[in-house]
C-alpha atoms as a PDB file:
ATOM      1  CA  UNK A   1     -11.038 -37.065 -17.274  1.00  0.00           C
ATOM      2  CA  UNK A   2      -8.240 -34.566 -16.803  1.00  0.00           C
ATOM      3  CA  UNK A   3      -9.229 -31.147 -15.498  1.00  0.00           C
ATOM      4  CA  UNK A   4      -6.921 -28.223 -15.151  1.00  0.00           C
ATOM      5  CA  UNK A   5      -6.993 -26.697 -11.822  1.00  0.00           C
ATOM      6  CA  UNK A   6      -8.753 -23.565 -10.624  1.00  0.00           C
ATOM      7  CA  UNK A   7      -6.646 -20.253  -9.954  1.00  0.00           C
ATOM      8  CA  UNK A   8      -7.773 -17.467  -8.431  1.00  0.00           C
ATOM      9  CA  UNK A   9      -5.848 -14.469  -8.902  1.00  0.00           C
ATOM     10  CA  UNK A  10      -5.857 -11.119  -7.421  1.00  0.00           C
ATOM     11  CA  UNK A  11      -7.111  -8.457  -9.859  1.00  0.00           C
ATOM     12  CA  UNK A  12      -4.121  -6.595 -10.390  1.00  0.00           C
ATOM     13  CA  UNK A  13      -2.389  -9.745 -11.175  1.00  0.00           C
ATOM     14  CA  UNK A  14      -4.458 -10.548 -13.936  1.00  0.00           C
ATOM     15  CA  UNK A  15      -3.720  -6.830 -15.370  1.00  0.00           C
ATOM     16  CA  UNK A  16       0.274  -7.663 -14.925  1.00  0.00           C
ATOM     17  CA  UNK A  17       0.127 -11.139 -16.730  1.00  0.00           C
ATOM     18  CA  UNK A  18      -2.017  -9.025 -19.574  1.00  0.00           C
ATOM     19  CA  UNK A  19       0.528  -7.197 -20.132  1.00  0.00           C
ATOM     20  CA  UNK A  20       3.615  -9.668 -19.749  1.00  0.00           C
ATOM     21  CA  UNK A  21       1.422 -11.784 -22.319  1.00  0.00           C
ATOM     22  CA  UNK A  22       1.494  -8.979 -24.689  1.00  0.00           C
ATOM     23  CA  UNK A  23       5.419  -8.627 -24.104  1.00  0.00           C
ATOM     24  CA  UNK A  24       5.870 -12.428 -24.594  1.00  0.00           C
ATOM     25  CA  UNK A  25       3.711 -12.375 -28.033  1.00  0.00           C
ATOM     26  CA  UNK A  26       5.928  -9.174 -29.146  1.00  0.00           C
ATOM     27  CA  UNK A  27       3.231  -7.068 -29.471  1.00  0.00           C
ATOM     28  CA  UNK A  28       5.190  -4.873 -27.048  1.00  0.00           C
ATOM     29  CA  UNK A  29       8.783  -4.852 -27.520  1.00  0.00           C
ATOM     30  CA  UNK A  30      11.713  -3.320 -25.496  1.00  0.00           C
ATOM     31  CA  UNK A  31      11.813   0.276 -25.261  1.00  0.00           C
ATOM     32  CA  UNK A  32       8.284   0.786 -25.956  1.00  0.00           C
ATOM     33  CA  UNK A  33       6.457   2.814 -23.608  1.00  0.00           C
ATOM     34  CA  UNK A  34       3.083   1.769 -22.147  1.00  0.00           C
ATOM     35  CA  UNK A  35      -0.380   4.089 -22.775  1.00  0.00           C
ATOM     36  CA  UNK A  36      -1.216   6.560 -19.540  1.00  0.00           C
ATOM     37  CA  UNK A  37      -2.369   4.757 -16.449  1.00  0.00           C
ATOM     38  CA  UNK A  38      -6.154   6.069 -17.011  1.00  0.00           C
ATOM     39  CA  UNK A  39      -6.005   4.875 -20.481  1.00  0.00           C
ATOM     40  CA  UNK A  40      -4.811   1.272 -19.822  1.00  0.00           C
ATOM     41  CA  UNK A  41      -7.626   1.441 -16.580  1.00  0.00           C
ATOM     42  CA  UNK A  42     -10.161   2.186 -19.370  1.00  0.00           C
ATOM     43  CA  UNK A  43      -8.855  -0.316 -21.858  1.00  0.00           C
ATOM     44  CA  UNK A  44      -8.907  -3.145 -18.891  1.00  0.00           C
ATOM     45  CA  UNK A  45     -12.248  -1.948 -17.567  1.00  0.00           C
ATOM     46  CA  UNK A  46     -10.480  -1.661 -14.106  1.00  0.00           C
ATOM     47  CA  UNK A  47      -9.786   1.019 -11.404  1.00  0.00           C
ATOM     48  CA  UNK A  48      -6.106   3.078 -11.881  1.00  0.00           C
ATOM     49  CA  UNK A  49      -5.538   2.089  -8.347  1.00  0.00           C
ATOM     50  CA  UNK A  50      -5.233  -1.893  -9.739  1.00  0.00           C
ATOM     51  CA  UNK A  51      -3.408  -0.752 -12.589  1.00  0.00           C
ATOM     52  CA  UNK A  52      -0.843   1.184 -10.487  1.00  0.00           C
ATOM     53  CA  UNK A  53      -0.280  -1.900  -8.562  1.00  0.00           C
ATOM     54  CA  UNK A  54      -0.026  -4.242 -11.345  1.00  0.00           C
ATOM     55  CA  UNK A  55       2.791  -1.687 -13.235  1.00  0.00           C
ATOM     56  CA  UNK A  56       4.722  -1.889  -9.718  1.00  0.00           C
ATOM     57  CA  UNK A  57       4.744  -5.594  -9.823  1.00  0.00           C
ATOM     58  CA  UNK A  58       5.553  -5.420 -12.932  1.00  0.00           C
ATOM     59  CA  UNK A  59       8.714  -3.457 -12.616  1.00  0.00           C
ATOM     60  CA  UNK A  60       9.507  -5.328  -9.420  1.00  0.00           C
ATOM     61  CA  UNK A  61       9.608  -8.600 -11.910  1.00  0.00           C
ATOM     62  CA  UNK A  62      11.805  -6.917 -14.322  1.00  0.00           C
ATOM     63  CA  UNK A  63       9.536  -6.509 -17.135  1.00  0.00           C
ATOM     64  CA  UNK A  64       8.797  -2.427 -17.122  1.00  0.00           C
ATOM     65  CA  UNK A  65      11.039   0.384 -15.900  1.00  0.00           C
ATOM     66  CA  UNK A  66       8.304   3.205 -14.091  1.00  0.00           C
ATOM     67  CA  UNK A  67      10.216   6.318 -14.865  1.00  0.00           C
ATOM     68  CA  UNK A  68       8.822   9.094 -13.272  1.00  0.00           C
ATOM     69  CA  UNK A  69       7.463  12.040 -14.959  1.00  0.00           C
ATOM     70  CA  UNK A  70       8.138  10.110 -18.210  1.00  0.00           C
ATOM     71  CA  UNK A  71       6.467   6.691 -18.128  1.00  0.00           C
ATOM     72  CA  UNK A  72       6.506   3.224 -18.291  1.00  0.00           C
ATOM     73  CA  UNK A  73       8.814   1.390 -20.690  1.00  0.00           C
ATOM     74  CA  UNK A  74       8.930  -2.202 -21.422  1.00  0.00           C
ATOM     75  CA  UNK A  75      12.694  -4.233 -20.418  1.00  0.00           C
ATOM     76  CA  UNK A  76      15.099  -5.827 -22.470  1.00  0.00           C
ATOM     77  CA  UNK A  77      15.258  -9.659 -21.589  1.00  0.00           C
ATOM     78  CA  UNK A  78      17.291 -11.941 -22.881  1.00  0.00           C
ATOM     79  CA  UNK A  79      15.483 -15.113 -21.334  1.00  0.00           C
ATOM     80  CA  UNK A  80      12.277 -16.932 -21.630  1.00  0.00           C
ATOM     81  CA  UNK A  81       9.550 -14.770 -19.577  1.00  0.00           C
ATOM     82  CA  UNK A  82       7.994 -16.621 -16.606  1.00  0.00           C
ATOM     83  CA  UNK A  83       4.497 -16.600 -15.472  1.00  0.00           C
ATOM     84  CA  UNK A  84       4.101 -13.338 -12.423  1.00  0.00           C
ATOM     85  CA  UNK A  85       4.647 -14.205  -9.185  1.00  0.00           C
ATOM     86  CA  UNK A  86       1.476 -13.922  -6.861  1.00  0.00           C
ATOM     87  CA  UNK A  87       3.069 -11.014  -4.697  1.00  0.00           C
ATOM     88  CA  UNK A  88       0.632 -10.754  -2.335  1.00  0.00           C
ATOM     89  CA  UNK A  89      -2.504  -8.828  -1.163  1.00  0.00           C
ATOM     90  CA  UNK A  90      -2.015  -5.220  -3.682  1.00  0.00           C
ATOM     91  CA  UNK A  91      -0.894  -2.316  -1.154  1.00  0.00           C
ATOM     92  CA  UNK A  92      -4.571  -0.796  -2.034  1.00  0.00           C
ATOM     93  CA  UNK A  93      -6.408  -4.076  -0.697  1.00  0.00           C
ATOM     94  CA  UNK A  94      -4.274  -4.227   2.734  1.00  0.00           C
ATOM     95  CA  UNK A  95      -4.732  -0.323   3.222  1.00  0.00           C
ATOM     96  CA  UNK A  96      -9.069  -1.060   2.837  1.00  0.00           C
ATOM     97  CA  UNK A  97      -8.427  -4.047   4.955  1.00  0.00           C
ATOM     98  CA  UNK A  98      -6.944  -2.033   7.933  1.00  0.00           C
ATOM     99  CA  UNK A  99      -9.458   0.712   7.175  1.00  0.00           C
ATOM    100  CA  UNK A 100     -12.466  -1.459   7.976  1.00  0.00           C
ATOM    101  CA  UNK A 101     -10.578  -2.932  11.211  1.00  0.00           C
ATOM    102  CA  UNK A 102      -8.769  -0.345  12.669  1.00  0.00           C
ATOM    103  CA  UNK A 103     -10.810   2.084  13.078  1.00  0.00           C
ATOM    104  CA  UNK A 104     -13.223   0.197  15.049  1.00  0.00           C
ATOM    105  CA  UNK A 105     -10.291  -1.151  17.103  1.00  0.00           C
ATOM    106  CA  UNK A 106      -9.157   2.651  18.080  1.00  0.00           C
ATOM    107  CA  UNK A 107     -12.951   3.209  19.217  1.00  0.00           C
ATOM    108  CA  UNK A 108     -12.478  -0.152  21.382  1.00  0.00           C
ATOM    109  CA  UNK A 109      -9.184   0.951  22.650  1.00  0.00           C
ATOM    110  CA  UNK A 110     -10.176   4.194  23.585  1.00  0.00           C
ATOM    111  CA  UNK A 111     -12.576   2.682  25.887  1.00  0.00           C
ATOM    112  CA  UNK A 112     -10.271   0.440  27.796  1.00  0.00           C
ATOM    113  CA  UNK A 113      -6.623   2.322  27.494  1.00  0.00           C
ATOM    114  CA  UNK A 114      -5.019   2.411  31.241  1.00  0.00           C
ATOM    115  CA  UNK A 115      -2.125   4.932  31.947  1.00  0.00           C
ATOM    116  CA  UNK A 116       0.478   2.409  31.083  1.00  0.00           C
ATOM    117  CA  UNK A 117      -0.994   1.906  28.191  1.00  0.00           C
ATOM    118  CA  UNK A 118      -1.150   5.035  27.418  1.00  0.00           C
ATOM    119  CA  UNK A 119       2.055   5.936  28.252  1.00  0.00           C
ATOM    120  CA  UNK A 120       3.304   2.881  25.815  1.00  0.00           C
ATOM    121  CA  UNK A 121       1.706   4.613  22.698  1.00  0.00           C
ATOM    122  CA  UNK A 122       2.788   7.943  23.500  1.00  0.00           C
ATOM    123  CA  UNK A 123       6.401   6.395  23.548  1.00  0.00           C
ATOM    124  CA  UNK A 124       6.064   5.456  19.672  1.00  0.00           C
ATOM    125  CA  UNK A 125       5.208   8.548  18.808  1.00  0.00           C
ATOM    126  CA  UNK A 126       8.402  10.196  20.487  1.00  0.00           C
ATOM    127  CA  UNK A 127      10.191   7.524  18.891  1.00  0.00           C
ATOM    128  CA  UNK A 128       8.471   8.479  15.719  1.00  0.00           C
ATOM    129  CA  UNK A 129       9.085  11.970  16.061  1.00  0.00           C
ATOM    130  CA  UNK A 130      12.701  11.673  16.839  1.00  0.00           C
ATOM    131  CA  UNK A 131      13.505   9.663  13.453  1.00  0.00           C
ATOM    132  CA  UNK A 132      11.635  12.222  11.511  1.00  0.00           C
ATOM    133  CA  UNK A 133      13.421  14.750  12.764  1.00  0.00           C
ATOM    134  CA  UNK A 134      16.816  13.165  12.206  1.00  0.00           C
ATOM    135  CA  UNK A 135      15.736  12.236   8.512  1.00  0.00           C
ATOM    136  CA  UNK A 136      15.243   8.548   9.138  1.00  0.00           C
ATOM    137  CA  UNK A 137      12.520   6.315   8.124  1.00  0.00           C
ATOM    138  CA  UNK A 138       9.280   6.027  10.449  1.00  0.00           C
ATOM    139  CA  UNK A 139       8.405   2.577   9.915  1.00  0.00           C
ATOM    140  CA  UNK A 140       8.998   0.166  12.514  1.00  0.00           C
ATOM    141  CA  UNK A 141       7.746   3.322  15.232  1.00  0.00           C
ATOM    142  CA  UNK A 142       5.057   3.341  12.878  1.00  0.00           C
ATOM    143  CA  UNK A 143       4.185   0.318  13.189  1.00  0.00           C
ATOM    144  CA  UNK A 144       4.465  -0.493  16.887  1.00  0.00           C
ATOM    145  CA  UNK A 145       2.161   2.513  16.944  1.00  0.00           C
ATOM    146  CA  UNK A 146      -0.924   0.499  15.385  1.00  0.00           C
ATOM    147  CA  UNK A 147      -0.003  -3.166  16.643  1.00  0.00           C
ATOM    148  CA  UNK A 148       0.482  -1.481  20.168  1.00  0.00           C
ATOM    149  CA  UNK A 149      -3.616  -0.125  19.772  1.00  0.00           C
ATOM    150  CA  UNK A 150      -4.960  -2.957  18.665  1.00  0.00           C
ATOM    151  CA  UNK A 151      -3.247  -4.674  21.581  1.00  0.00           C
ATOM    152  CA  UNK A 152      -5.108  -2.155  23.959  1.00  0.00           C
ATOM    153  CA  UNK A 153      -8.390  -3.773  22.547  1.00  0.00           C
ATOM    154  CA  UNK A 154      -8.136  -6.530  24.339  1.00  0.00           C
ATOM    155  CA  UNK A 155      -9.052  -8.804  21.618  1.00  0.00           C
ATOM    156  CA  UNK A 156      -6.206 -10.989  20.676  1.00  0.00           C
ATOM    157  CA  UNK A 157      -7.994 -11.856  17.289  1.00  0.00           C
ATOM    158  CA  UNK A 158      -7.757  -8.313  15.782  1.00  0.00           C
ATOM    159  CA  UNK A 159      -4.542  -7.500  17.478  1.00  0.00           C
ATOM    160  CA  UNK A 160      -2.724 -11.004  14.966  1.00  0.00           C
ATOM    161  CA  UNK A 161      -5.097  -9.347  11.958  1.00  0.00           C
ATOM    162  CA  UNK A 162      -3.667  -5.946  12.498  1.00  0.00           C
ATOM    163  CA  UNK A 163      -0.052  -7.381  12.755  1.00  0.00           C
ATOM    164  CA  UNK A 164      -0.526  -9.398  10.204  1.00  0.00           C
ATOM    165  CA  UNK A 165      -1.772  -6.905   8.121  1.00  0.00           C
ATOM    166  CA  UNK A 166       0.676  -4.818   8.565  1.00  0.00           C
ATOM    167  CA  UNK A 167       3.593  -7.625   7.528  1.00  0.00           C
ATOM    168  CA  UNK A 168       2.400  -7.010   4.113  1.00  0.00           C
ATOM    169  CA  UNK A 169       2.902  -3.037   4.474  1.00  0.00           C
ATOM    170  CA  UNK A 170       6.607  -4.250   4.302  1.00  0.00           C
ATOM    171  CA  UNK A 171       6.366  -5.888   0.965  1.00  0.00           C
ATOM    172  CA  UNK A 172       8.215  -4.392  -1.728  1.00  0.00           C
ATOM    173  CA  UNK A 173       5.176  -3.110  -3.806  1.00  0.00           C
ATOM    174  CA  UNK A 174       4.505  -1.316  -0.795  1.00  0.00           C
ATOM    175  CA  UNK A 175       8.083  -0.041  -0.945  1.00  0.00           C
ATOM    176  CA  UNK A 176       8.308   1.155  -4.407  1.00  0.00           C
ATOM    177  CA  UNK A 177       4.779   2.728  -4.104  1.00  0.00           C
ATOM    178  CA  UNK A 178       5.620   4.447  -1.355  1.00  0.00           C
ATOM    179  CA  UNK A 179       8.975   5.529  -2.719  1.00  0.00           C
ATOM    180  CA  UNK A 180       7.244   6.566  -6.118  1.00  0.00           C
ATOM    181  CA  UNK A 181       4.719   8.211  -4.461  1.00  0.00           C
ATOM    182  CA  UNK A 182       6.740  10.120  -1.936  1.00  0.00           C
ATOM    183  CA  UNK A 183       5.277   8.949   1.457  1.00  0.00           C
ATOM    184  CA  UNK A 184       8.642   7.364   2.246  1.00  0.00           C
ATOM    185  CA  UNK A 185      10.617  10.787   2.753  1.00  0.00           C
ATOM    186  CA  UNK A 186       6.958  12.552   3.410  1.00  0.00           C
ATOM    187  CA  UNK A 187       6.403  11.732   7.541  1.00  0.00           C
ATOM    188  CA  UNK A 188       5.321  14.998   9.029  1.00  0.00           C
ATOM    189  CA  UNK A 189       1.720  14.759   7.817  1.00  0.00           C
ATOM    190  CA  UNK A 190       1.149  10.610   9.166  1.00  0.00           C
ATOM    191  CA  UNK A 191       2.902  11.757  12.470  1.00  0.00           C
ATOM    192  CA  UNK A 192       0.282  14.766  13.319  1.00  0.00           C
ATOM    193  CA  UNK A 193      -2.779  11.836  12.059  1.00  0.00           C
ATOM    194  CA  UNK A 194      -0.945   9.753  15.230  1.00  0.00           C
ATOM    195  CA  UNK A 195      -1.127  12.307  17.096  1.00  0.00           C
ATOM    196  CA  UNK A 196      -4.978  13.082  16.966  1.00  0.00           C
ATOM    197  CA  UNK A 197      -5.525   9.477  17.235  1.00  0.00           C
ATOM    198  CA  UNK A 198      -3.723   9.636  20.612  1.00  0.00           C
ATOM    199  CA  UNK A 199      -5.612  12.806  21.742  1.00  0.00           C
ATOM    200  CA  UNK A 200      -8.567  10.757  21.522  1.00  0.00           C
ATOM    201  CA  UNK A 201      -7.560   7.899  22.844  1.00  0.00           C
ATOM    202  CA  UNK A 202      -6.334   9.862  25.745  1.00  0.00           C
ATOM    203  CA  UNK A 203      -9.727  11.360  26.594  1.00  0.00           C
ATOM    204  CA  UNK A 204     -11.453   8.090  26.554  1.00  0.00           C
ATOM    205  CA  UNK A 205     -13.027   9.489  22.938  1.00  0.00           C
ATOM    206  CA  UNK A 206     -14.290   5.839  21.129  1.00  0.00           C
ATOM    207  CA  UNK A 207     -16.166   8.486  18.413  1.00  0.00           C
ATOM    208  CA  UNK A 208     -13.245  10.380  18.360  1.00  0.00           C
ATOM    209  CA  UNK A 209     -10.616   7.711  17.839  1.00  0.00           C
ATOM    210  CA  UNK A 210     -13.015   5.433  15.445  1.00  0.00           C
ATOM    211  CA  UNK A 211     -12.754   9.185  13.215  1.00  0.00           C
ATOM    212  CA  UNK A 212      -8.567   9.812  13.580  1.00  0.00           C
ATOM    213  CA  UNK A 213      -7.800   6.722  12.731  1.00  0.00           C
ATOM    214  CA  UNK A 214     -10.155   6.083   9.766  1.00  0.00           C
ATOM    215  CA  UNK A 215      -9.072   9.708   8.596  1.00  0.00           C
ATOM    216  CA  UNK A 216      -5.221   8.480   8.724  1.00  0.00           C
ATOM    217  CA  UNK A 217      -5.909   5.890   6.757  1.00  0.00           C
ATOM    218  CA  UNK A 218      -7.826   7.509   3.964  1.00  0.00           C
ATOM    219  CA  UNK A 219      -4.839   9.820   3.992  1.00  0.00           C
ATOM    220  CA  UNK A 220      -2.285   7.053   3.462  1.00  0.00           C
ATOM    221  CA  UNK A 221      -4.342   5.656   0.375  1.00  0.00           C
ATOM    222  CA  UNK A 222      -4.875   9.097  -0.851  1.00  0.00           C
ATOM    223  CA  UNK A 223      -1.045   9.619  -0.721  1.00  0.00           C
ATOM    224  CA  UNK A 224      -0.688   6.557  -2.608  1.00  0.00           C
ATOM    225  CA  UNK A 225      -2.982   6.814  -4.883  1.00  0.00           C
ATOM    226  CA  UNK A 226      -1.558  10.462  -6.553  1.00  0.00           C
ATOM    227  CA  UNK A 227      -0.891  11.027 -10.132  1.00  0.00           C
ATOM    228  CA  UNK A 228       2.695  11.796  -9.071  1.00  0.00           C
ATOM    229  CA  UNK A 229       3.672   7.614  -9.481  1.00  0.00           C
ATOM    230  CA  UNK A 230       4.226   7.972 -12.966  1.00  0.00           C
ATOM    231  CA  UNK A 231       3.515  10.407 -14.899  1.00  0.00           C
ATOM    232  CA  UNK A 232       2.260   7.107 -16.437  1.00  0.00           C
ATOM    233  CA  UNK A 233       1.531   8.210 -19.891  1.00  0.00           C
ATOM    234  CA  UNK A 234       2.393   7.670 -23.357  1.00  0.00           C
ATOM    235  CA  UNK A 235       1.733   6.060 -26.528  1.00  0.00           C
ATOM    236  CA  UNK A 236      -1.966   4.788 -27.068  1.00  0.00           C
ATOM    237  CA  UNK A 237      -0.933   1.228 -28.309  1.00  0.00           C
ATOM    238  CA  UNK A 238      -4.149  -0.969 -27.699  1.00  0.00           C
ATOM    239  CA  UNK A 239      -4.202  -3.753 -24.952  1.00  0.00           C
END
């Protein structure tokens, strides 16, 4: 008996290989230009945020161009079209994932933050402050920032999730998102959420902190989640 095996594939993944199938039947040929994101969420009976993440990987692969404020439009290719790449947890996913965690490890931190420690987190945002200021991108302060709370837990366990989490904020459908989006070149905003976070973590605040850093988060999804990424829309073709 010969069985074929069992994949499991993240959701947006199975949106991006609908679509490459379509390209690789001919259905959808080069130049054509995809139907709005909220149409093709519709059609798929899935949320736009798993579309948007499945057109991203889909550009990153070659198949689509994303031009904003026009839309999507499918690639010429001149080779045989290869199954999608898994590329990882969706940039919607991680940002949930680090929703439910960090938040509760701000409240923890707030709890047990020394001076030094204190004085350590404060440092990242100076450091954070000083690139936007000079028109550089935030990330790596950014992200000493987070790693650095979860390390004033005191749980070792969540501060490896939260790093590890945070390895896939580097991913390229991060990237694009957040370069479609605007949130690369947009800092001021995520650098006054680090701030509040640090107020409260400064007055010993667990409520406080457990509320900053949740709200930052939201923020960041709410960034990525605008209309702006495409102006996705166009012709109605079915899926």
């Amino acid at each position: 008996m010969t069985l074929d095996p069992i994949i499991s594939k993240r959701l947006y993944q199975q949106v991006a290989e609908r679509v490459r199938r379509q390209i690789e039947t001919g259905i959808l040929t080069a130049g054509d230009r995809l139907p709005a994101e909220k149409d093709l969420a519709q059609q798929l009976g899935v949320s736009r945020p798993t579309v948007r993440e499945a057109l991203i990987a889909l550009e990153i692969a070659g198949f689509v161009e994303i031009r904003t404020g026009s839309g999507t439009y499918i690639c010429r290719r001149g080779k045989l079209l290869q199954p999608m790449l898994d590329a990882g947890p969706g940039p919607f996913e991680l940002l949930h994932a680090r929703l439910l965690i960090e938040g509760e490890v701000a409240s923890e931190a707030a709890m047990r933050a020394t001076p030094e420690d204190l004085a350590a987190v404060e440092a990242t945002i100076d450091e954070m402050e000083q690139m936007v200021l000079a028109g550089d991108h935030s990330r790596a302060a950014d992200q000493r920032f987070h790693v650095l709370i979860a390390n004033v837990s005191g749980n070792s366990v969540l501060a490896e999730l939260v790093s590890s989490l945070w390895q896939g904020m580097f991913s390229p459908m991060f990237y694009k998102m957040s370069e479609l989006t605007g949130l690369i070149t947009n800092q001021e905003w995520a650098l006054a959420e680090h701030k509040a976070i640090f107020a409260a973590l400064a007055t010993h605040d667990p409520v406080g902190a457990r509320a900053a850093m949740r709200r930052h988060l939201k923020s960041v999804e709410a960034a990525l989640a605008k209309s702006k990424v495409a102006g996705i829309s166009g012709s109605h073709r079915e899926m």
